[in-house]
Protein backbone atom coordinates (compact mmCIF):
# COMPACT_ATOMS: atom_id res chain seq x y z
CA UNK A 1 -268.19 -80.69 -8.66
CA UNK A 2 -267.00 -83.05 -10.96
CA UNK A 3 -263.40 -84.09 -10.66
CA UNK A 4 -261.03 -86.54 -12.78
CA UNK A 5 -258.37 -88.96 -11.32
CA UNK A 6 -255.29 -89.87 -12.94
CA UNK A 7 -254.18 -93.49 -12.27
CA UNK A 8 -250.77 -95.26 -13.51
CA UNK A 9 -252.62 -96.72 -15.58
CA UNK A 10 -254.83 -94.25 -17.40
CA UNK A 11 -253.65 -94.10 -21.51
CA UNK A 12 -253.02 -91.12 -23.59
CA UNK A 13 -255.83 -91.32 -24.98
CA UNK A 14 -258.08 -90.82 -21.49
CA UNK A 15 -256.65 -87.02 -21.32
CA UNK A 16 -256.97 -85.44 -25.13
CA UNK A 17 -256.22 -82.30 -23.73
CA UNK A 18 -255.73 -79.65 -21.06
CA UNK A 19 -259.28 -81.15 -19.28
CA UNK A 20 -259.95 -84.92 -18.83
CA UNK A 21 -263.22 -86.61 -20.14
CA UNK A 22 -265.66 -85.31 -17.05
CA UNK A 23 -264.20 -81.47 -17.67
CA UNK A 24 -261.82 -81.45 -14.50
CA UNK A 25 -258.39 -80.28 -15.12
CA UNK A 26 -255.52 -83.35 -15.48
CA UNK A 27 -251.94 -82.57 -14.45
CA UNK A 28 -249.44 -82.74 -17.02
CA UNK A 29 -247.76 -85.84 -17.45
CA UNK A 30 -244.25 -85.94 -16.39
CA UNK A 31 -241.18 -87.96 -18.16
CA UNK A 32 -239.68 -91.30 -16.53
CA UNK A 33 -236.53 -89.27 -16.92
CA UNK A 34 -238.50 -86.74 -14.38
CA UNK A 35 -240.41 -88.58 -12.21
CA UNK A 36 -236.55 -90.85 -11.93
CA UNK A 37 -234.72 -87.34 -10.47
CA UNK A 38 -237.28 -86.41 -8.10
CA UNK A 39 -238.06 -90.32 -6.65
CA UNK A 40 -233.69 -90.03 -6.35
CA UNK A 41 -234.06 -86.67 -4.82
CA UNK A 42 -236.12 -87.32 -1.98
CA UNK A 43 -234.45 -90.88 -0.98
CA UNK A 44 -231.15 -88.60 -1.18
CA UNK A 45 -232.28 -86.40 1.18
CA UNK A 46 -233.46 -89.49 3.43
CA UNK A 47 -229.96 -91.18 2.82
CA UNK A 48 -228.05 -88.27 4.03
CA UNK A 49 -230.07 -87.82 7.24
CA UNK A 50 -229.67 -91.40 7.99
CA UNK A 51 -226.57 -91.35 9.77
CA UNK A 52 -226.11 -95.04 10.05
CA UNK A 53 -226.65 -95.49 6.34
CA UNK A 54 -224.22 -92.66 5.46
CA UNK A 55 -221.56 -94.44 7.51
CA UNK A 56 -222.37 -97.69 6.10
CA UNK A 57 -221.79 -96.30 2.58
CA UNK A 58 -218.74 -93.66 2.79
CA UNK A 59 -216.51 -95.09 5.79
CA UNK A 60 -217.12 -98.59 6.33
CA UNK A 61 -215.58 -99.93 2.88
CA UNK A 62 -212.37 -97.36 3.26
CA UNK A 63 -212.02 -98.79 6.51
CA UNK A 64 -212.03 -102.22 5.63
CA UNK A 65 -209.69 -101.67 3.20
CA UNK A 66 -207.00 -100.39 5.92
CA UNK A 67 -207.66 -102.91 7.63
CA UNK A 68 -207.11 -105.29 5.34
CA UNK A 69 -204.10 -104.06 3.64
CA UNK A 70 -201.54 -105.86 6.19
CA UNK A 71 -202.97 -108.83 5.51
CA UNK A 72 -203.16 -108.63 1.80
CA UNK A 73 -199.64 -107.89 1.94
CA UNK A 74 -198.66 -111.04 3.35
CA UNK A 75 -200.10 -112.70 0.99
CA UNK A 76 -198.01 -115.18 -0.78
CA UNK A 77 -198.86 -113.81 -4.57
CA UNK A 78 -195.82 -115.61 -6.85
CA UNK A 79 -196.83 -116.89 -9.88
CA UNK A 80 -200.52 -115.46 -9.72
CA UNK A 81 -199.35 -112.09 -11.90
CA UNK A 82 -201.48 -110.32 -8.98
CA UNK A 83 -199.38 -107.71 -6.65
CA UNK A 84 -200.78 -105.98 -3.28
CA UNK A 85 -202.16 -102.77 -5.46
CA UNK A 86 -204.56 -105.09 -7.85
CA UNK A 87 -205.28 -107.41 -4.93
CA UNK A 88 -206.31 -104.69 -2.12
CA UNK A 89 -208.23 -102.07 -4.73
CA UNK A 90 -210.49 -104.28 -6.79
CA UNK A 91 -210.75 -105.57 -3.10
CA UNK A 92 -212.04 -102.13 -2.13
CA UNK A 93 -214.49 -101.61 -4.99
CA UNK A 94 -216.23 -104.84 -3.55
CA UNK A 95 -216.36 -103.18 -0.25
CA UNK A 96 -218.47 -100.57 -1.66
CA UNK A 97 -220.50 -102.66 -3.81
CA UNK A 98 -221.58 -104.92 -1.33
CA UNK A 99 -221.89 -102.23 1.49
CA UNK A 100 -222.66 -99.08 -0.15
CA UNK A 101 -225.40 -100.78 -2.45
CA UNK A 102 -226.41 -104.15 -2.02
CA UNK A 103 -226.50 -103.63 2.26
CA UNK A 104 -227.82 -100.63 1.93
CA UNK A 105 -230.83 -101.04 -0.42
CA UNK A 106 -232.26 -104.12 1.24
CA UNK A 107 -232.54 -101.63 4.40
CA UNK A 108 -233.70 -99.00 1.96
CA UNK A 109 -236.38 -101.38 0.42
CA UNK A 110 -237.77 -102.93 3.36
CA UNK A 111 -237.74 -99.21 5.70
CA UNK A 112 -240.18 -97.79 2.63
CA UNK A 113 -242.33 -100.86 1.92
CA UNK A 114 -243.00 -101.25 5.87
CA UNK A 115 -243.44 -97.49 5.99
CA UNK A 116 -246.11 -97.82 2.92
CA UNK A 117 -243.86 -95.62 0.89
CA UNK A 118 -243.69 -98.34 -1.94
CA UNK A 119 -247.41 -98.81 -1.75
CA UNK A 120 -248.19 -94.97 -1.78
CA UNK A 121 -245.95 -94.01 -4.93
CA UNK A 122 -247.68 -97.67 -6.86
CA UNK A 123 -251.15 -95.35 -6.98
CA UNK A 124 -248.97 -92.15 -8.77
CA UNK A 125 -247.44 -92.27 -12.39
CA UNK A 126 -243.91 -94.33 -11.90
CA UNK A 127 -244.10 -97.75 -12.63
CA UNK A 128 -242.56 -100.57 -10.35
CA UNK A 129 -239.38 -100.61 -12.02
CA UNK A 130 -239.04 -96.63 -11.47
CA UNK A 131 -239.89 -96.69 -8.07
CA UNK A 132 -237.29 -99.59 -7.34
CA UNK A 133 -234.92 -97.56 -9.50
CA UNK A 134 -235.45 -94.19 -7.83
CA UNK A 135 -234.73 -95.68 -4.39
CA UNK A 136 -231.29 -97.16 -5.54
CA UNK A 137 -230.37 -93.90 -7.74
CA UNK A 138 -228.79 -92.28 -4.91
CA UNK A 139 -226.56 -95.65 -3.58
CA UNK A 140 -225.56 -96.36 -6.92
CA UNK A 141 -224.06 -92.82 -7.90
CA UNK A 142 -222.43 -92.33 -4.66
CA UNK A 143 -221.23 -95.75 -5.20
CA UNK A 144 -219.81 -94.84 -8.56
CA UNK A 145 -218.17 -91.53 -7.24
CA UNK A 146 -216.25 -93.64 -4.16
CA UNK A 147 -215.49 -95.95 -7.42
CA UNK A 148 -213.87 -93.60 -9.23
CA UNK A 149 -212.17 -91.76 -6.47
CA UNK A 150 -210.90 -95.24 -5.34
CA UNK A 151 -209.34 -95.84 -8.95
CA UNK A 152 -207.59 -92.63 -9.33
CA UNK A 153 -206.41 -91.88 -5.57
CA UNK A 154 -206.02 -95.67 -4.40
CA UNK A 155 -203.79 -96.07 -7.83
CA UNK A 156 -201.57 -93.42 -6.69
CA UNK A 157 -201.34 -94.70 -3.21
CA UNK A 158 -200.33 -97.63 -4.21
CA UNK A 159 -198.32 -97.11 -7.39
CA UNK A 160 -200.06 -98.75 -9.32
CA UNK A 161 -199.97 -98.64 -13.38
CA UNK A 162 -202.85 -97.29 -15.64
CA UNK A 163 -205.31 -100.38 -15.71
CA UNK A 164 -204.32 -102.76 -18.95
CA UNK A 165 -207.73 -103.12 -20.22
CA UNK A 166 -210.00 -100.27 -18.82
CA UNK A 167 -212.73 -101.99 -20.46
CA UNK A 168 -213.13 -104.69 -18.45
CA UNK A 169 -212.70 -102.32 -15.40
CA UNK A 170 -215.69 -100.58 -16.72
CA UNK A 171 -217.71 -103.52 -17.12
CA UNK A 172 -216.66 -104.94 -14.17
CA UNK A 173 -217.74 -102.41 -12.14
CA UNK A 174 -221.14 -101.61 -14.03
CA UNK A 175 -222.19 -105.16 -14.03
CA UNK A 176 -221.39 -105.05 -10.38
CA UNK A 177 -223.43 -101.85 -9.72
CA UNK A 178 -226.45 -103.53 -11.67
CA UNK A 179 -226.31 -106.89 -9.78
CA UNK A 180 -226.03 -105.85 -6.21
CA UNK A 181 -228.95 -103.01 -6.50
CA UNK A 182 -231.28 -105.55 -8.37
CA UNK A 183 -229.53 -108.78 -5.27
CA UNK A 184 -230.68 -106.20 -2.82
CA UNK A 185 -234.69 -105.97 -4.30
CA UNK A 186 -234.82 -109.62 -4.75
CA UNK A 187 -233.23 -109.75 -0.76
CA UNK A 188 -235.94 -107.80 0.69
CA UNK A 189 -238.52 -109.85 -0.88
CA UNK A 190 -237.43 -112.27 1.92
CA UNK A 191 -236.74 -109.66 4.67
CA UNK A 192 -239.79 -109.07 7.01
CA UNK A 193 -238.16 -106.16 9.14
CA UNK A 194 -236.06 -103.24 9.30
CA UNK A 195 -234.07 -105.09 11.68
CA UNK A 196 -234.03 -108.00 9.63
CA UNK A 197 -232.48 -106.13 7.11
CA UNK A 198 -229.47 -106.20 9.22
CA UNK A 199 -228.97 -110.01 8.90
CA UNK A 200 -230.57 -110.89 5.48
CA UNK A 201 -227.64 -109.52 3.27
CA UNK A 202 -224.93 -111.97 5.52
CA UNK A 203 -225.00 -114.52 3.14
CA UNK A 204 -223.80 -113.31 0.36
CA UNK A 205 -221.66 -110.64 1.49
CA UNK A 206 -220.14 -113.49 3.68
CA UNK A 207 -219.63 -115.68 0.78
CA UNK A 208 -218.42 -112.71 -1.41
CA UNK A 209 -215.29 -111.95 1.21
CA UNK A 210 -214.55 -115.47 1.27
CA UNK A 211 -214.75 -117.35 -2.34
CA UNK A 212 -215.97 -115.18 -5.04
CA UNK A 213 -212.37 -112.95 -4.79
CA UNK A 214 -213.12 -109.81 -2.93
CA UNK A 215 -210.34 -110.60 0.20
CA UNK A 216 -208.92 -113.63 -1.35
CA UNK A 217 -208.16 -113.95 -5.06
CA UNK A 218 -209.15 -117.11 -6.94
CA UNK A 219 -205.76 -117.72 -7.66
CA UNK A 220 -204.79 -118.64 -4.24
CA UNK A 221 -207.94 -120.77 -3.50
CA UNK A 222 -207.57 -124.88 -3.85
CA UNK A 223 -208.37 -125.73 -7.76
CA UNK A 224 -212.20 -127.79 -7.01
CA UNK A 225 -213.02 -124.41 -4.73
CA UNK A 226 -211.72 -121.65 -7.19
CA UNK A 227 -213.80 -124.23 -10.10
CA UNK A 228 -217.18 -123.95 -8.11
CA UNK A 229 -216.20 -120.45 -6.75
CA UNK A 230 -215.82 -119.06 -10.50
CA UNK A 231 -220.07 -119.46 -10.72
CA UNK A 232 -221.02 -117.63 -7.57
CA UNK A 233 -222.64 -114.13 -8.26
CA UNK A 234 -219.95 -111.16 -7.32
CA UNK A 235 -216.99 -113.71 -8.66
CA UNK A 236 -217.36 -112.87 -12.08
CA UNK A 237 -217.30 -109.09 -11.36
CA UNK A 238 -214.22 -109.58 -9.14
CA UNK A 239 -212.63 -111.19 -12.17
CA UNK A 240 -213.49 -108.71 -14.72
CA UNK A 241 -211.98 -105.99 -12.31
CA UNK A 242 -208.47 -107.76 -11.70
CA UNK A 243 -208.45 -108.59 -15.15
CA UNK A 244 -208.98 -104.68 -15.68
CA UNK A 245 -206.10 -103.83 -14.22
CA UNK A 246 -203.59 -106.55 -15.02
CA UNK A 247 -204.70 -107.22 -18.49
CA UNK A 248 -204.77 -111.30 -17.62
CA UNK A 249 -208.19 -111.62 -18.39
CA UNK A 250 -208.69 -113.39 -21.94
CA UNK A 251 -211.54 -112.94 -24.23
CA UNK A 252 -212.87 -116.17 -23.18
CA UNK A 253 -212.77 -115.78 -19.79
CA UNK A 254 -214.15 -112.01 -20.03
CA UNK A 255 -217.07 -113.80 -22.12
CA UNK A 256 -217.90 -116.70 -19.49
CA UNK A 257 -217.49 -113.69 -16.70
CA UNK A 258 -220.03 -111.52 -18.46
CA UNK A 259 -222.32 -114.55 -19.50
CA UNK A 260 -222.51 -115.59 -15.42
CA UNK A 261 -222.78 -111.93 -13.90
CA UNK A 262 -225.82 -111.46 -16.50
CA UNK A 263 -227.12 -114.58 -15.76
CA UNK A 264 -227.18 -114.23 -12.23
CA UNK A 265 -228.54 -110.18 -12.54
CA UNK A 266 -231.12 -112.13 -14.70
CA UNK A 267 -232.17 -114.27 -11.70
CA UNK A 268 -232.20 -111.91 -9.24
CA UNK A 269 -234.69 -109.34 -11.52
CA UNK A 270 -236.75 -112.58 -11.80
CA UNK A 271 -237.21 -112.82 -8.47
CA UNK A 272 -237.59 -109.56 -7.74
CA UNK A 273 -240.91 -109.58 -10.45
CA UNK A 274 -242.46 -113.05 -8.27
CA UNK A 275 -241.77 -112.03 -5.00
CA UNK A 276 -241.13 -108.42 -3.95
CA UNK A 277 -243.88 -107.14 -1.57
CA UNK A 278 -244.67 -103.62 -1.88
CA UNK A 279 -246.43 -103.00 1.59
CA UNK A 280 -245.91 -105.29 4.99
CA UNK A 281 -246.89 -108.50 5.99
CA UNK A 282 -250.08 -108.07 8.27
C-alpha cells in the first residue's frame, strides 16, 4: 500500500488536496498559532509535575524577596529618589525573571534535547523557533502572572504609588521576559547535562544580583562600576522598571536602555541560531 509522508518541509503545493501525490491521505495542516498551544500544553503539564521546577518558579523569588527586604531597608537611599517599595519590588520581578525563566529553561532545554524530545518534534511540522518557543510558553506566562500579582499586591504591601510611567514598566518587564527565555536557549547550547544545568545559569544570575541593579541599585554603586555596569544584559531592564515606577527615567536614558536590552536579546538569538544542539553529545 502506498503511503505519503509529511515532512517540515514539504510545500503547499506537495498536498493539492484531501490525498497527497501517491493517493495516501495527508493530515491537515495545523496553524503555528496551534501547533504553539499544544507544544505549551504538554511542557505545562511536565512543568507542573516537576516539583523542583515548580518551586524554583513560584516560591523561590517570593522568598528571596523576604529575605531581602531587611536588608534593602537599611539601605542608605538619600539623594537616589529610590525608597524601599521601588528598590525591593523591581527587585522581586528580577527574582522571577532570572529564576522562573532564564533558570528554568536552560534545565527545560537541555532535559528535552538529552531526552531527544527536541530532535523528535524537528521531524513534525513546528519549526525551530516554535519548538524553542513552545517549551518557554509555559515559564514565561506564569512568569507574567507572578509579575502582575507582584505589581498590584507587592504595591499595596508596601504603599507604594501607581507607577509614574507604566510604560516603561511594561517594557521593562517584556524586554526582560524576551531576553532571559532567548539567554536561557543560547545557555544550553553550552550545557552538556541536566545537572549541568544547575551551574551554567550562575554567571549571570550572579552578576545580575550584584551589578546590573536587581539587589543593589546603580545609584549606590561607585561611578566607573555603575558606568560599565549600565551595559551588562538584565541592567537595562532593571532600569526601565525603577524608572517605571519613579518616573526618573528620561527619554534618553529609556532609549540607550532599550537600544542595549535589544542588543543584547539580539546576541543571545544569534547564538542560539550557531550553536544550540538539538539532540546530545555522543
Amino acid at each position: 500500500m502506498s503511503t505519503t509522508t509529511l515532512r517540515r518541509d514539504d510545500g503547499p503545493g506537495d498536498t493539492p488536496g484531501p490525498e497527497g501525490p501517491g493517493g495516501g491521505a495527508v493530515a491537515p495542516r495545523t496553524t503555528v498559532t496551534g501547533r504553539l498551544r499544544a507544544l505549551g500544553r504538554a511542557e505545562l503539564t511536565l512543568l507542573v509535575r516537576n516539583r523542583t521546577a515548580l518551586f524554583s518558579a513560584l516560591v523561590i523569588p517570593i522568598a528571596l524577596t523576604f529575605a531581602v527586604r531587611s536588608v534593602v531597608a537599611d539601605m542608605d537611599l538619600s539623594g537616589t529618589g529610590l525608597s524601599t517599595g521601588t528598590v525591593l519590588l523591581p527587585g522581586a520581578i528580577g527574582f522571577v525573571l532570572l529564576f522562573a525563566v532564564y533558570a528554568n529553561l536552560v534545565g527545560t532545554y537541555v532535559v528535552r534535547r538529552e531526552e531527544l524530545v527536541l530532535k523528535r518534534l524537528r521531524t513534525g511540522e513546528p519549526g525551530d523557533a516554535e519548538i524553542l518557543a513552545g517549551a518557554a510558553l509555559p515559564a514565561v506566562v506564569i512568569a507574567l502572572a507572578q509579575c502582575v500579582l507582584l505589581v498590584v499586591g507587592g504595591a499595596a504591601l508596601l504603599d507604594l504609588a501607581a507607577p509614574e510611567s507604566p510604560e516603561l514598566l511594561v517594557l521593562g518587564l517584556l524586554l526582560g521576559l524576551a531576553f532571559t527565555a532567548i539567554a536561557a536557549a543560547a545557555t544550553a547550547a553550552f550545557t552538556g547535562s541536566a545537572e549541568g544545568a544547575q551551574l551554567t545559569p550562575m554567571p549571570l544570575m550572579m552578576v545580575s544580583f550584584i551589578l546590573c541593579g536587581v539587589f543593589v541599585p546603580l545609584d549606590l554603586l561607585p561611578d566607573g562600576v555603575a558606568a560599565v555596569a549600565e551595559w551588562l544584559p538584565v541592567t537595562p531592564v532593571m532600569e526601565l522598571l525603577r524608572g517605571g515606577w519613579t518616573g526618573g527615567t528620561d527619554g534618553g536614558e529609556a532609549l540607550q536602555a532599550l537600544g542595549v536590552a535589544v542588543a543584547w536579546t539580539a546576541l543571545a538569538g544569534w547564538v542560539v541560531r550557531k550553536r544550540f544542539r538539538w539532540e546530545p553529545r555522543r
